[in-house]
N, C-alpha and C. Protein backbone atom coordinates (compact mmCIF):
# COMPACT_ATOMS: atom_id res chain seq x y z
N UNK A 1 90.75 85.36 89.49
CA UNK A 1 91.09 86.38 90.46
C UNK A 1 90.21 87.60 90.18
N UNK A 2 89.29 88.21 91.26
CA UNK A 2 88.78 89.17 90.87
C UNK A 2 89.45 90.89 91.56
N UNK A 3 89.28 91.76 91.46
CA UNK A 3 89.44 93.01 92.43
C UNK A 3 89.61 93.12 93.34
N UNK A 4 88.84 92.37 94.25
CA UNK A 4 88.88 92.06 95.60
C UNK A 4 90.02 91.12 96.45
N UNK A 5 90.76 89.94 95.50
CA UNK A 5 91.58 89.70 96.02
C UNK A 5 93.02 89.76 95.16
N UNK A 6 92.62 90.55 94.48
CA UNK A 6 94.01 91.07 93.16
C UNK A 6 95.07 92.03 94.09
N UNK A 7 96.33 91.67 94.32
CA UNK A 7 96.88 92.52 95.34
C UNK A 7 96.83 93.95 94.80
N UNK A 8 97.29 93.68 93.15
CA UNK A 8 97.72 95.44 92.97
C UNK A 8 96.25 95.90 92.22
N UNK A 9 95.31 95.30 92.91
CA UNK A 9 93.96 96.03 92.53
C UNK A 9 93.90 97.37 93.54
N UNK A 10 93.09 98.50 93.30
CA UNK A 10 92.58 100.05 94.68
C UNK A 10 91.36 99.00 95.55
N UNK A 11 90.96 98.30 94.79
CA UNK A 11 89.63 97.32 95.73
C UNK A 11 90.14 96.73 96.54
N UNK A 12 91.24 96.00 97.03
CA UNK A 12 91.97 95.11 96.72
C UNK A 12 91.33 95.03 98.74
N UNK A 13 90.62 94.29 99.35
CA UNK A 13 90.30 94.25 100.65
C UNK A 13 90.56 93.11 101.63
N UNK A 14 90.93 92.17 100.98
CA UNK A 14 92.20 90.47 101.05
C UNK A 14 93.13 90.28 101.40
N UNK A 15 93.51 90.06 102.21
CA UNK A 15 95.56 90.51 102.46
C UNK A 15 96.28 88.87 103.08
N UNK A 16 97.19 89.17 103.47
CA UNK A 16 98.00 88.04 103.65
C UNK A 16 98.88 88.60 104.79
N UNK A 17 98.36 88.05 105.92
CA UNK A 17 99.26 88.27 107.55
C UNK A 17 100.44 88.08 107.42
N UNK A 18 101.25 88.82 107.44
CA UNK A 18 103.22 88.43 107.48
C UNK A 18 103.71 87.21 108.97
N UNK A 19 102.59 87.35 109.83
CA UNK A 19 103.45 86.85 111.06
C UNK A 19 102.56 85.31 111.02
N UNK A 20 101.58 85.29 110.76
CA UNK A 20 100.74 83.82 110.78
C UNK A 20 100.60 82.90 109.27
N UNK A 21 100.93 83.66 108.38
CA UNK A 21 100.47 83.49 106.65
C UNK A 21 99.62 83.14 106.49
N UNK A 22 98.94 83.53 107.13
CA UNK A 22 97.14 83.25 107.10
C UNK A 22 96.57 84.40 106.01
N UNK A 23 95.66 84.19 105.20
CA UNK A 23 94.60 84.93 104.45
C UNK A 23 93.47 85.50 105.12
N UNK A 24 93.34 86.74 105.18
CA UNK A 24 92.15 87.25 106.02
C UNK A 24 91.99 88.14 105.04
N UNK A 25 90.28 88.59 105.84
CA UNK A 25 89.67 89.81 104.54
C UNK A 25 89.63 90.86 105.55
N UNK A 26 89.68 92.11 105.38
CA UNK A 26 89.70 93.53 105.89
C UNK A 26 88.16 94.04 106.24
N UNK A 27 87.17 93.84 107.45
CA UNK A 27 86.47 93.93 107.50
C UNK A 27 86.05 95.95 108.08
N UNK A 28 85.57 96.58 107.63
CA UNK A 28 85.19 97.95 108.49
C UNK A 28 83.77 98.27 109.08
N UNK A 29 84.14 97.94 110.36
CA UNK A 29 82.95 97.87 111.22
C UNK A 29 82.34 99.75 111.18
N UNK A 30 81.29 99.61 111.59
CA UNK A 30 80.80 101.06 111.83
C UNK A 30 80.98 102.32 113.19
N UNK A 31 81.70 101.13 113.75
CA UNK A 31 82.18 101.94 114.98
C UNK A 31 83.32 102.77 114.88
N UNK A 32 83.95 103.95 115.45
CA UNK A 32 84.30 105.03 115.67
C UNK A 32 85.25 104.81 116.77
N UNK A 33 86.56 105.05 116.23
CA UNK A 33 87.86 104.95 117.17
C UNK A 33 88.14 105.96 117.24
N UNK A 34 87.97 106.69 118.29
CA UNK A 34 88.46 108.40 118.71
C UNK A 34 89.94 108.77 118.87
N UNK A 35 90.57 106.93 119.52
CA UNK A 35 91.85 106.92 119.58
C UNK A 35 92.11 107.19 118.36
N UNK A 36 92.83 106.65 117.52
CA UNK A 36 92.87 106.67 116.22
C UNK A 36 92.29 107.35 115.03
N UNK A 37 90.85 107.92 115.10
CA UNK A 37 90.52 109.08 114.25
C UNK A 37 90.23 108.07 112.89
N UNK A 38 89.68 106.45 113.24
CA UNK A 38 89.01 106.03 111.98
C UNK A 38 87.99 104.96 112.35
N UNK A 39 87.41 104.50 111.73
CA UNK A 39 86.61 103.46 111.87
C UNK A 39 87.48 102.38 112.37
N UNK A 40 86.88 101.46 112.91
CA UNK A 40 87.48 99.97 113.69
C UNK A 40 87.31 99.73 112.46
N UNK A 41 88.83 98.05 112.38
CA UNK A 41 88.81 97.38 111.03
C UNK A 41 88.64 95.79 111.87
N UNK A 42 88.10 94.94 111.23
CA UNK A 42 88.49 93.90 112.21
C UNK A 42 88.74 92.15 110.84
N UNK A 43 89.43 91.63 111.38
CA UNK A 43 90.15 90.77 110.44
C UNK A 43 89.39 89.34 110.66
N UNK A 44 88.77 88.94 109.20
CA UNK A 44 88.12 87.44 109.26
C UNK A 44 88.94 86.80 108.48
N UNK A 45 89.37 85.80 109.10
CA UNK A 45 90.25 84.71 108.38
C UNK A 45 89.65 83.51 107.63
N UNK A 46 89.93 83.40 106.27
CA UNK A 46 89.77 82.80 105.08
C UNK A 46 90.29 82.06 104.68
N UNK A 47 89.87 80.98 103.74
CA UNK A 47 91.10 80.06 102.81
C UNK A 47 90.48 80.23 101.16
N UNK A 48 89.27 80.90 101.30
CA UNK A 48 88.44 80.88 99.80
C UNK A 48 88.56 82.58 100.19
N UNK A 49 88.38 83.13 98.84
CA UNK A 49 88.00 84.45 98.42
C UNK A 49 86.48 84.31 98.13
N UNK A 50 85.59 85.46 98.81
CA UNK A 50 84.17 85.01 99.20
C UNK A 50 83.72 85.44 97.88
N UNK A 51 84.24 86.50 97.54
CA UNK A 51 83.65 87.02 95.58
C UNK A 51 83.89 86.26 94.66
N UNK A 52 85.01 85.87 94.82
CA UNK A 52 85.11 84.81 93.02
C UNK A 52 85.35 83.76 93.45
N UNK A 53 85.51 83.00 94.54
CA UNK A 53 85.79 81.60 95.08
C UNK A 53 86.79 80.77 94.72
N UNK A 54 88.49 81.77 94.65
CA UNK A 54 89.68 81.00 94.08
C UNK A 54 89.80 80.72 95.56
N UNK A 55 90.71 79.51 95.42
CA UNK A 55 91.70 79.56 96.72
C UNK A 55 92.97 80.03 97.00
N UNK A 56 92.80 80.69 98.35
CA UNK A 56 94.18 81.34 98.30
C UNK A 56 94.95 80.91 99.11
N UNK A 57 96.07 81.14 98.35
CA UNK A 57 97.63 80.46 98.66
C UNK A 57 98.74 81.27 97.97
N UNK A 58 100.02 80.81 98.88
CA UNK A 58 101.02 81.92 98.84
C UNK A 58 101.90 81.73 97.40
N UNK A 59 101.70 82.82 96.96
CA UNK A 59 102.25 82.91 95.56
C UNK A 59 104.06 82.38 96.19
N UNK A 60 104.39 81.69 95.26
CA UNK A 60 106.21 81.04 95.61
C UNK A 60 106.99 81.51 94.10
């Protein structure tokens, strides 16, 4: 497990969808949401962690 998909890592950019339980990574595009007052985030869905190459699955 590295930083990137360590939940209680500050890096931590990996998450786990509550409504699909799908694994996706937190992508931040460079575009500019005026609505909102941040950068667009946009979500790529995974089954490997692309940095250290564990597989992820739901801790039970």
């Amino acid at each position: 497990m590295c930083k990137y998909c360590d939940s209680h890592s500050n890096d931590c950019c990996i998450y786990l969808d509550p409504l699909t339980k799908e694994w996706y990574e937190d992508i931040e595009t460079m575009e500019w949401d005026n609505y909102d007052g941040e950068y667009i985030h946009q979500k790529n869905y995974i089954n490997y962690c692309p940095y250290c190459g564990r597989k992820l699955a739901e801790n039970k």
